[in-house]
PDB file of N, CA and C in Angstrom:
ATOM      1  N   UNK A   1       8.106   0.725   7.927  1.00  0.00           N
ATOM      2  CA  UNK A   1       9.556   0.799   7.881  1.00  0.00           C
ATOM      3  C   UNK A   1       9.967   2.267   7.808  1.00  0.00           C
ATOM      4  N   UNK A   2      11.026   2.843   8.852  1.00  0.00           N
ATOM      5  CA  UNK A   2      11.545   4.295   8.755  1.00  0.00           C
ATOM      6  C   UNK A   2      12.434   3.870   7.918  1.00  0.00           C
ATOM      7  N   UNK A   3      12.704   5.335   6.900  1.00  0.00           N
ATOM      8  CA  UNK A   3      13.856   5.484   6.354  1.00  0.00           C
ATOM      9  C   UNK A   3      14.837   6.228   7.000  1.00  0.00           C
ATOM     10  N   UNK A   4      16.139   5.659   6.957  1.00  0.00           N
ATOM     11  CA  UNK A   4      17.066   6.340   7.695  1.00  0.00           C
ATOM     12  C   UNK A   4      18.297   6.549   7.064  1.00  0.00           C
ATOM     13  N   UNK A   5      18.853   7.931   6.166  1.00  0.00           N
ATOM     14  CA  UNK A   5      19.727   8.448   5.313  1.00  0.00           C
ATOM     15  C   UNK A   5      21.081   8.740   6.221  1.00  0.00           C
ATOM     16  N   UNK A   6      22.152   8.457   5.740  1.00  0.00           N
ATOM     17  CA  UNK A   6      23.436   8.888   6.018  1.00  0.00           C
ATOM     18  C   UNK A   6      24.147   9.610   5.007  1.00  0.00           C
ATOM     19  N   UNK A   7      24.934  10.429   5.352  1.00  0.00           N
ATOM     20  CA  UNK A   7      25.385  11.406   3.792  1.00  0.00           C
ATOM     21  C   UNK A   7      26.828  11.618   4.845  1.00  0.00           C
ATOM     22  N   UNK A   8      27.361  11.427   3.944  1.00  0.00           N
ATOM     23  CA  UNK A   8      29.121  11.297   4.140  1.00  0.00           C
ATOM     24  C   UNK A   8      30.103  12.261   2.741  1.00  0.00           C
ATOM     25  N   UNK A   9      30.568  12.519   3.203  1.00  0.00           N
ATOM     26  CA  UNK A   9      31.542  13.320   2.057  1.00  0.00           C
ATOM     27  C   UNK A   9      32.471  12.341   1.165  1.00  0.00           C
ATOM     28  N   UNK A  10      32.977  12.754   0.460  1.00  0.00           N
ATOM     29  CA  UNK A  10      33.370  11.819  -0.356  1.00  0.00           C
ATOM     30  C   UNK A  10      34.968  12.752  -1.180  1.00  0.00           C
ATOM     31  N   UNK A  11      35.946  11.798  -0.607  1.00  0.00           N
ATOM     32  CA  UNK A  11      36.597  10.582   0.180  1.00  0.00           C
ATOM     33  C   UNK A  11      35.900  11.063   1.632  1.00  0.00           C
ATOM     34  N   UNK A  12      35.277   9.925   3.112  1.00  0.00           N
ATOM     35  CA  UNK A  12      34.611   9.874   3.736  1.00  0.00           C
ATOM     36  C   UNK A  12      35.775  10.707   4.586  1.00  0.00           C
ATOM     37  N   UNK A  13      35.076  11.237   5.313  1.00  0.00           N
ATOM     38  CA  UNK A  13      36.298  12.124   6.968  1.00  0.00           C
ATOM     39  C   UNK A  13      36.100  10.956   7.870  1.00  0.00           C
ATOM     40  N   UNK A  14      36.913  11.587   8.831  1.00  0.00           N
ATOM     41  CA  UNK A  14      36.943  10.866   9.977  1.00  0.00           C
ATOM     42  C   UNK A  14      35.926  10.286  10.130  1.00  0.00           C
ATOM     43  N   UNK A  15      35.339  11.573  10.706  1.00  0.00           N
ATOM     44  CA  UNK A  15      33.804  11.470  11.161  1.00  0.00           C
ATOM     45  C   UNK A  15      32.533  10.610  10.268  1.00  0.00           C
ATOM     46  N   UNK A  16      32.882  10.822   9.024  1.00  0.00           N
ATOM     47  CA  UNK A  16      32.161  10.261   7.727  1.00  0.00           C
ATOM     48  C   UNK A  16      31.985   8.651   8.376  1.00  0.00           C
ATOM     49  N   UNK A  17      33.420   8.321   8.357  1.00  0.00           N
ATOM     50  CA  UNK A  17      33.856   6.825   8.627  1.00  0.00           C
ATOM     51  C   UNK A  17      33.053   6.506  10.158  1.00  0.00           C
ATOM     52  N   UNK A  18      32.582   7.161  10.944  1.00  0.00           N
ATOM     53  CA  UNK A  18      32.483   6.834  11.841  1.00  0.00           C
ATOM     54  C   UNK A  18      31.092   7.124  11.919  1.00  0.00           C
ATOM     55  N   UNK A  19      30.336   7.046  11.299  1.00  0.00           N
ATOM     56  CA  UNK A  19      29.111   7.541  10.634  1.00  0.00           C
ATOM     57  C   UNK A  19      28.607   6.156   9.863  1.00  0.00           C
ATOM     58  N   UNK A  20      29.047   5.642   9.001  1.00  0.00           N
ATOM     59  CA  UNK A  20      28.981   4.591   8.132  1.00  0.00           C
ATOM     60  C   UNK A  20      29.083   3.601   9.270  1.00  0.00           C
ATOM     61  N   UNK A  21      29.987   3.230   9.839  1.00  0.00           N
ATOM     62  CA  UNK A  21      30.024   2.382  11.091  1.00  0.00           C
ATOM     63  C   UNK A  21      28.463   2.042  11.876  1.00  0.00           C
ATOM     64  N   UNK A  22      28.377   3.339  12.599  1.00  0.00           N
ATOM     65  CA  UNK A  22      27.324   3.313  13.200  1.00  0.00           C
ATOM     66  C   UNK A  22      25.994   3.242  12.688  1.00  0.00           C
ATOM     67  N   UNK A  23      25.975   3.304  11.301  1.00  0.00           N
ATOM     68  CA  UNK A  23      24.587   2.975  10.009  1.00  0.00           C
ATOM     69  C   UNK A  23      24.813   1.408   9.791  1.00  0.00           C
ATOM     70  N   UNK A  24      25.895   0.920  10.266  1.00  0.00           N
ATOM     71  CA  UNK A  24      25.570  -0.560   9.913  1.00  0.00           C
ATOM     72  C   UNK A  24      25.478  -1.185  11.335  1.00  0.00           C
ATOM     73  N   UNK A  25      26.114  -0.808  12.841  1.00  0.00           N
ATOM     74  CA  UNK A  25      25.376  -1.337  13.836  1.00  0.00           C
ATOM     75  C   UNK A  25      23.921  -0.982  13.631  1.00  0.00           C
ATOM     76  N   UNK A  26      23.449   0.014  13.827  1.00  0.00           N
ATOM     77  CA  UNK A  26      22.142   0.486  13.967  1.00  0.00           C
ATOM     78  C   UNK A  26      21.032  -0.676  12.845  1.00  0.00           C
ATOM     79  N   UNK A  27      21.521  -0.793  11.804  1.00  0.00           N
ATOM     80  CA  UNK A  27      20.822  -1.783  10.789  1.00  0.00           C
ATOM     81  C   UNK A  27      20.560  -2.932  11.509  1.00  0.00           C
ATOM     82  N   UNK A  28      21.856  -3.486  12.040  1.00  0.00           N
ATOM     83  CA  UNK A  28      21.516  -4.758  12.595  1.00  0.00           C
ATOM     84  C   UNK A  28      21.143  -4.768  13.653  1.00  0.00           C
ATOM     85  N   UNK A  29      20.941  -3.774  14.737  1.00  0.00           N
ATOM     86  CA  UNK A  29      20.286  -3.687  15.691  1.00  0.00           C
ATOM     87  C   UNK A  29      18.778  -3.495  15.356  1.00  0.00           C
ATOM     88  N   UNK A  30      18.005  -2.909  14.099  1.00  0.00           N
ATOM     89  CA  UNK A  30      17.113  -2.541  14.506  1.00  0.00           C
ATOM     90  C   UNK A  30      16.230  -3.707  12.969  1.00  0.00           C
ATOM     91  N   UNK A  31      17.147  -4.405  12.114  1.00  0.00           N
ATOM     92  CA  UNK A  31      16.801  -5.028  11.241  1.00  0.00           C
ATOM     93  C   UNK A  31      15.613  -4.565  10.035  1.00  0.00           C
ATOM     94  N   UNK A  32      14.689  -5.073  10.262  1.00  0.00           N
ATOM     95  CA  UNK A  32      13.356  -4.981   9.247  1.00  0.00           C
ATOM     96  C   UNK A  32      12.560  -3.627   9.889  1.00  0.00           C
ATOM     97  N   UNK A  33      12.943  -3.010  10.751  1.00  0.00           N
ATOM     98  CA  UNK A  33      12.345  -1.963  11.305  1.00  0.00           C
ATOM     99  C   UNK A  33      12.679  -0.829  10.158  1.00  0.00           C
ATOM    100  N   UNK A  34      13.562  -0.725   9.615  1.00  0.00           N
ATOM    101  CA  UNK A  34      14.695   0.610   9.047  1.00  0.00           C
ATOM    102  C   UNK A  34      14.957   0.106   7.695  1.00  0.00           C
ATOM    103  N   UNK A  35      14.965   0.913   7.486  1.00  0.00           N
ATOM    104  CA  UNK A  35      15.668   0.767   5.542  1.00  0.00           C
ATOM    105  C   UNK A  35      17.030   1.946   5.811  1.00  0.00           C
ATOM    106  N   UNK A  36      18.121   1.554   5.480  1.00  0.00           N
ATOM    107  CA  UNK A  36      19.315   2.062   5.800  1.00  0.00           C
ATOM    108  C   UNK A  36      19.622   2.947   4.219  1.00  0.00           C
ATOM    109  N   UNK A  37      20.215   4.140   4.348  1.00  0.00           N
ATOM    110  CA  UNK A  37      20.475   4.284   2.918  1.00  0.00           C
ATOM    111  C   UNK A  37      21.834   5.342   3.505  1.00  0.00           C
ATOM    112  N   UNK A  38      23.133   4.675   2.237  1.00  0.00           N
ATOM    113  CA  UNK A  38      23.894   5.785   2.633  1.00  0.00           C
ATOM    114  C   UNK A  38      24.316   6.403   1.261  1.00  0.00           C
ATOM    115  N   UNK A  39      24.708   7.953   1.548  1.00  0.00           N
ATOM    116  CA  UNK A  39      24.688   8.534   0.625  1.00  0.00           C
ATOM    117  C   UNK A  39      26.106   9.052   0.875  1.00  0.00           C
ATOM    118  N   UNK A  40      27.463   8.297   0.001  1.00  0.00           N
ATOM    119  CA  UNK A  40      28.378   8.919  -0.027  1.00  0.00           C
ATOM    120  C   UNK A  40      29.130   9.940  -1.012  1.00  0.00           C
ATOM    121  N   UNK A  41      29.476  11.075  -0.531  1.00  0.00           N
ATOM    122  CA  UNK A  41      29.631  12.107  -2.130  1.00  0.00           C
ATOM    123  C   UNK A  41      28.648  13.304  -2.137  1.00  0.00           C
ATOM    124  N   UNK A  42      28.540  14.119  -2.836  1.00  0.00           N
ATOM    125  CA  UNK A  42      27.563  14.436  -3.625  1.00  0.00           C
ATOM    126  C   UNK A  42      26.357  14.236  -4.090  1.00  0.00           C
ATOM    127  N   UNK A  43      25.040  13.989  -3.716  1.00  0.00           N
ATOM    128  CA  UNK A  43      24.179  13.420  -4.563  1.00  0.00           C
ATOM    129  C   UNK A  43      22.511  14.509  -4.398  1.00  0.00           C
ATOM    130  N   UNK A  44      21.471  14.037  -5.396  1.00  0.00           N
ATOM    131  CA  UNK A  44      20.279  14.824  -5.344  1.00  0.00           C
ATOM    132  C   UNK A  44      19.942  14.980  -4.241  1.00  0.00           C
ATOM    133  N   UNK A  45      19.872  13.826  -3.143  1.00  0.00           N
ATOM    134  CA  UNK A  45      18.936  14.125  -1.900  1.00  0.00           C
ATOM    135  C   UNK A  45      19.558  15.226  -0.765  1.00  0.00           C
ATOM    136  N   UNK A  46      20.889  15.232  -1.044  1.00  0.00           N
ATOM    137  CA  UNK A  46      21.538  16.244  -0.001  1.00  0.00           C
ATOM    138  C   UNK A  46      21.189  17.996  -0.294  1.00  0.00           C
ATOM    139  N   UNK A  47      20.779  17.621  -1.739  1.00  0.00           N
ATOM    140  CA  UNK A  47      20.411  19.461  -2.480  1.00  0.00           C
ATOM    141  C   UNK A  47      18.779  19.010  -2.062  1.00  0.00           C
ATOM    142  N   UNK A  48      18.374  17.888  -2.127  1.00  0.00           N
ATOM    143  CA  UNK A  48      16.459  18.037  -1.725  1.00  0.00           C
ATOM    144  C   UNK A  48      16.576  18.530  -0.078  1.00  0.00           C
ATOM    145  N   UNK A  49      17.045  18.374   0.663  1.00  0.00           N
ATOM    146  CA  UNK A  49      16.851  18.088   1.841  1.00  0.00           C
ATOM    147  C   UNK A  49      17.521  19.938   2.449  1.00  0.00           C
ATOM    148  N   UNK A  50      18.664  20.211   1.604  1.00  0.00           N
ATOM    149  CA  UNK A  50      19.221  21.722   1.718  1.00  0.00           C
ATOM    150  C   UNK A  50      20.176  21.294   2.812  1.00  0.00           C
ATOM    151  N   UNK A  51      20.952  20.056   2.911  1.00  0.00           N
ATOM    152  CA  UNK A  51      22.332  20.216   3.566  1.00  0.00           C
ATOM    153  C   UNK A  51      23.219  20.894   3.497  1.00  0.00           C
ATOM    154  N   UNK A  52      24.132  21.466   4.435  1.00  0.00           N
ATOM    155  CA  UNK A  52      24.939  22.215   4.209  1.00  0.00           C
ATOM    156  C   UNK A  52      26.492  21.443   4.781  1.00  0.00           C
ATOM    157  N   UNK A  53      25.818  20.800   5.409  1.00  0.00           N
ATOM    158  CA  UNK A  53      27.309  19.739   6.178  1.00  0.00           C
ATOM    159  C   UNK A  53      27.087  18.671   6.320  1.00  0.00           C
ATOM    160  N   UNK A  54      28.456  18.058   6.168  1.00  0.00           N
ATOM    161  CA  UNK A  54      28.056  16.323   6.972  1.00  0.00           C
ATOM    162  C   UNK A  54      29.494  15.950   7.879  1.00  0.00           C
ATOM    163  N   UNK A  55      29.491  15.198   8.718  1.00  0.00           N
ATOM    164  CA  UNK A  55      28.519  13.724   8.308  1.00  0.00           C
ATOM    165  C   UNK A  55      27.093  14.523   8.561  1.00  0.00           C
ATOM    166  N   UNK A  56      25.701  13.867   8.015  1.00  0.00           N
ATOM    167  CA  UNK A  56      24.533  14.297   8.596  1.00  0.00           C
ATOM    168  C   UNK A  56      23.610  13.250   8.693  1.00  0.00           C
ATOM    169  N   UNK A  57      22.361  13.013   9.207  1.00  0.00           N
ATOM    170  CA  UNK A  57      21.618  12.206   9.333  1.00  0.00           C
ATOM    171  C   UNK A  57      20.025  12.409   9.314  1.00  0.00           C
ATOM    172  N   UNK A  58      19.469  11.974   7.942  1.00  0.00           N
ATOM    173  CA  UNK A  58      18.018  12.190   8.170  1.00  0.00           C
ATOM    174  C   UNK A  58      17.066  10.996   8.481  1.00  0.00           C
ATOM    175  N   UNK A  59      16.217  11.002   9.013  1.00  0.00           N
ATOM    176  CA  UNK A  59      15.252   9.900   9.639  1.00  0.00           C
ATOM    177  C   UNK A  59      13.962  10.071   8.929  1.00  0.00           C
ATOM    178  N   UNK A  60      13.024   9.416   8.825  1.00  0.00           N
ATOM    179  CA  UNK A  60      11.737  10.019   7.946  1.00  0.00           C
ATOM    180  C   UNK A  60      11.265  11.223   7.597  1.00  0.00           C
ATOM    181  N   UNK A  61      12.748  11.255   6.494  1.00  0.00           N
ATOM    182  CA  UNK A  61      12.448  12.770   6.084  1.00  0.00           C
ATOM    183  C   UNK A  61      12.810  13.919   6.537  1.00  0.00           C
ATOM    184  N   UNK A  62      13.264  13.842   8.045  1.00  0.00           N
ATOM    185  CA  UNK A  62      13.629  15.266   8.769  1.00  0.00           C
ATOM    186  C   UNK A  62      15.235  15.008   8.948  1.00  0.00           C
ATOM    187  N   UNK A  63      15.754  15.977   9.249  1.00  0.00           N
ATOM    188  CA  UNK A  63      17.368  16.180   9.498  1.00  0.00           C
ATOM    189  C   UNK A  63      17.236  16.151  10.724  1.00  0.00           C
ATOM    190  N   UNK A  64      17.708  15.012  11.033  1.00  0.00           N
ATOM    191  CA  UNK A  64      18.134  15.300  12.599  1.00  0.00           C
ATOM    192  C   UNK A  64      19.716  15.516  13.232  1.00  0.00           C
ATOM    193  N   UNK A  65      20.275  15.147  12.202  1.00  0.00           N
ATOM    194  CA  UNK A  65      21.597  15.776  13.003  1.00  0.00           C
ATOM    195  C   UNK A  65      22.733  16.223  11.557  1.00  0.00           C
ATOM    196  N   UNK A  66      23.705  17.182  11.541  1.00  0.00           N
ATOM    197  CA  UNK A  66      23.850  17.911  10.769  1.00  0.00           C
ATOM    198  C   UNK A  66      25.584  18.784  11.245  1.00  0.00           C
ATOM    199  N   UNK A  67      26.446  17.995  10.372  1.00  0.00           N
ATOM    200  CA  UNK A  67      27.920  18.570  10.540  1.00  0.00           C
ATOM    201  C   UNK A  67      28.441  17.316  11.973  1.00  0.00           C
ATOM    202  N   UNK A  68      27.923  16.911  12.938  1.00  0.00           N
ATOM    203  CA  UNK A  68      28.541  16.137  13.939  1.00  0.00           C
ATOM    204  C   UNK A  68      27.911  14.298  13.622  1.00  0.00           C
ATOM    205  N   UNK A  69      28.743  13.854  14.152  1.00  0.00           N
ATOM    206  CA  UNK A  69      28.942  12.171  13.673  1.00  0.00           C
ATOM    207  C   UNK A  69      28.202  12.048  15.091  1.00  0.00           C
ATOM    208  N   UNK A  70      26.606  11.348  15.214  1.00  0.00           N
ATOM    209  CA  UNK A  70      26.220  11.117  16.292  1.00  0.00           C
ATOM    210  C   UNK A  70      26.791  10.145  17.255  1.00  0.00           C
ATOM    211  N   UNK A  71      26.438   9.670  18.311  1.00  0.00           N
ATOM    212  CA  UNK A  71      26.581   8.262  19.472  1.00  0.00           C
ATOM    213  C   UNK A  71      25.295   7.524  19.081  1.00  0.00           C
ATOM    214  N   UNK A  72      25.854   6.345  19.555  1.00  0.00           N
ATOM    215  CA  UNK A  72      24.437   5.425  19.545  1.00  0.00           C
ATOM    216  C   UNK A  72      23.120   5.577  20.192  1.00  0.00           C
ATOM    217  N   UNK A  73      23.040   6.327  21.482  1.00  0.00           N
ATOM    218  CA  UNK A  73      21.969   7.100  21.806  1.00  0.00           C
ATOM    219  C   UNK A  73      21.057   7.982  21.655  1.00  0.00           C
ATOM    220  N   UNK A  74      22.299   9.057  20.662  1.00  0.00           N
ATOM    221  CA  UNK A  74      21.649  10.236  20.375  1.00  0.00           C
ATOM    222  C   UNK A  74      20.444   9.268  18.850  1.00  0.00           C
ATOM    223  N   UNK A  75      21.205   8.759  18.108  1.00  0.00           N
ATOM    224  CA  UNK A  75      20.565   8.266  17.181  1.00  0.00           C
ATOM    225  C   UNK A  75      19.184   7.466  17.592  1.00  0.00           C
ATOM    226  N   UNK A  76      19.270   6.320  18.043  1.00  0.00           N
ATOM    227  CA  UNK A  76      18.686   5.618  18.607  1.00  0.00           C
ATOM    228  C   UNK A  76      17.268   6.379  19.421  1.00  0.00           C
ATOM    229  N   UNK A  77      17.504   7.979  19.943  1.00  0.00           N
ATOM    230  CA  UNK A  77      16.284   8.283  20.189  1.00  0.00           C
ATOM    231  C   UNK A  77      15.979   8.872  18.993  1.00  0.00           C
ATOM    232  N   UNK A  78      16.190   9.370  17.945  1.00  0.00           N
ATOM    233  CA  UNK A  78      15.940  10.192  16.871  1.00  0.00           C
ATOM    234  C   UNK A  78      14.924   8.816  16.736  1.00  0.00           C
ATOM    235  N   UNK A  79      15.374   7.817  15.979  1.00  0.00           N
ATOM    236  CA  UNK A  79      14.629   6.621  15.501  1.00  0.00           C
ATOM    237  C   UNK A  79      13.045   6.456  16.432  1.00  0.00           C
ATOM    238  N   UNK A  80      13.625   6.461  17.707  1.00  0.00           N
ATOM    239  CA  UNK A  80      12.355   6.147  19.070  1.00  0.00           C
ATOM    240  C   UNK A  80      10.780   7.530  18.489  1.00  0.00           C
ATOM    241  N   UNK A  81      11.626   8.913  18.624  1.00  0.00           N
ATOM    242  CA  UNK A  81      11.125  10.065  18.072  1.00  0.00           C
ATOM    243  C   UNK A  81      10.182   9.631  16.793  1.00  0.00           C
ATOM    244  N   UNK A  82      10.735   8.743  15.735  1.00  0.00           N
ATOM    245  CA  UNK A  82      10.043   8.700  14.349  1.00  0.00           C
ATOM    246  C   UNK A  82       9.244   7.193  14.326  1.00  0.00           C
ATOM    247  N   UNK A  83       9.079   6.584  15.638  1.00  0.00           N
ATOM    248  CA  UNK A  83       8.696   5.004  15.754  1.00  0.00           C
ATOM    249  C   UNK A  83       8.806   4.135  15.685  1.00  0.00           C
ATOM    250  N   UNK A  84      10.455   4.043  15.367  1.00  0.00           N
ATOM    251  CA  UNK A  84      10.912   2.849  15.138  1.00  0.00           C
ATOM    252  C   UNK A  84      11.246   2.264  16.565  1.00  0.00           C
TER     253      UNK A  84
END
């Protein structure tokens, strides 16, 4: 199972919102493959990881995308990239 982090600001932006969206298609598209985790606000893993912006998105462990709210493609290969 990949882990796949969302980090949203908190109250969520636009983009935040549109971020969260696409973490719950992607769940149900990809089901028992993914463990979904979203991180709205502030929290430890965004200081472990050394974010500086969001919306952002990490996949097993790596940042793959950072300040822009991805498409379903761009994501979807990040996931392909980590084996899911």
């Amino acid at each position: 199972m990949i882990k796949v982090e969302f980090f949203t600001a908190l109250p969520p932006c636009p983009g935040c919102l549109n971020l969260l969206d696409i973490a719950d298609k992607i769940k149900k598209e990809y089901g028992d493959r993914i463990e979904v985790i979203k991180h709205i606000g502030p929290s430890e893993e965004f200081k472990k990881y050394g974010l500086t912006l969001v919306p952002a998105v990490v996949v097993a462990g790596r940042i793959k995308l950072m300040g822009v709210c991805p498409d379903m493609k761009t994501l979807r290969t990040a996931l392909w990239e980590a084996g899911a």
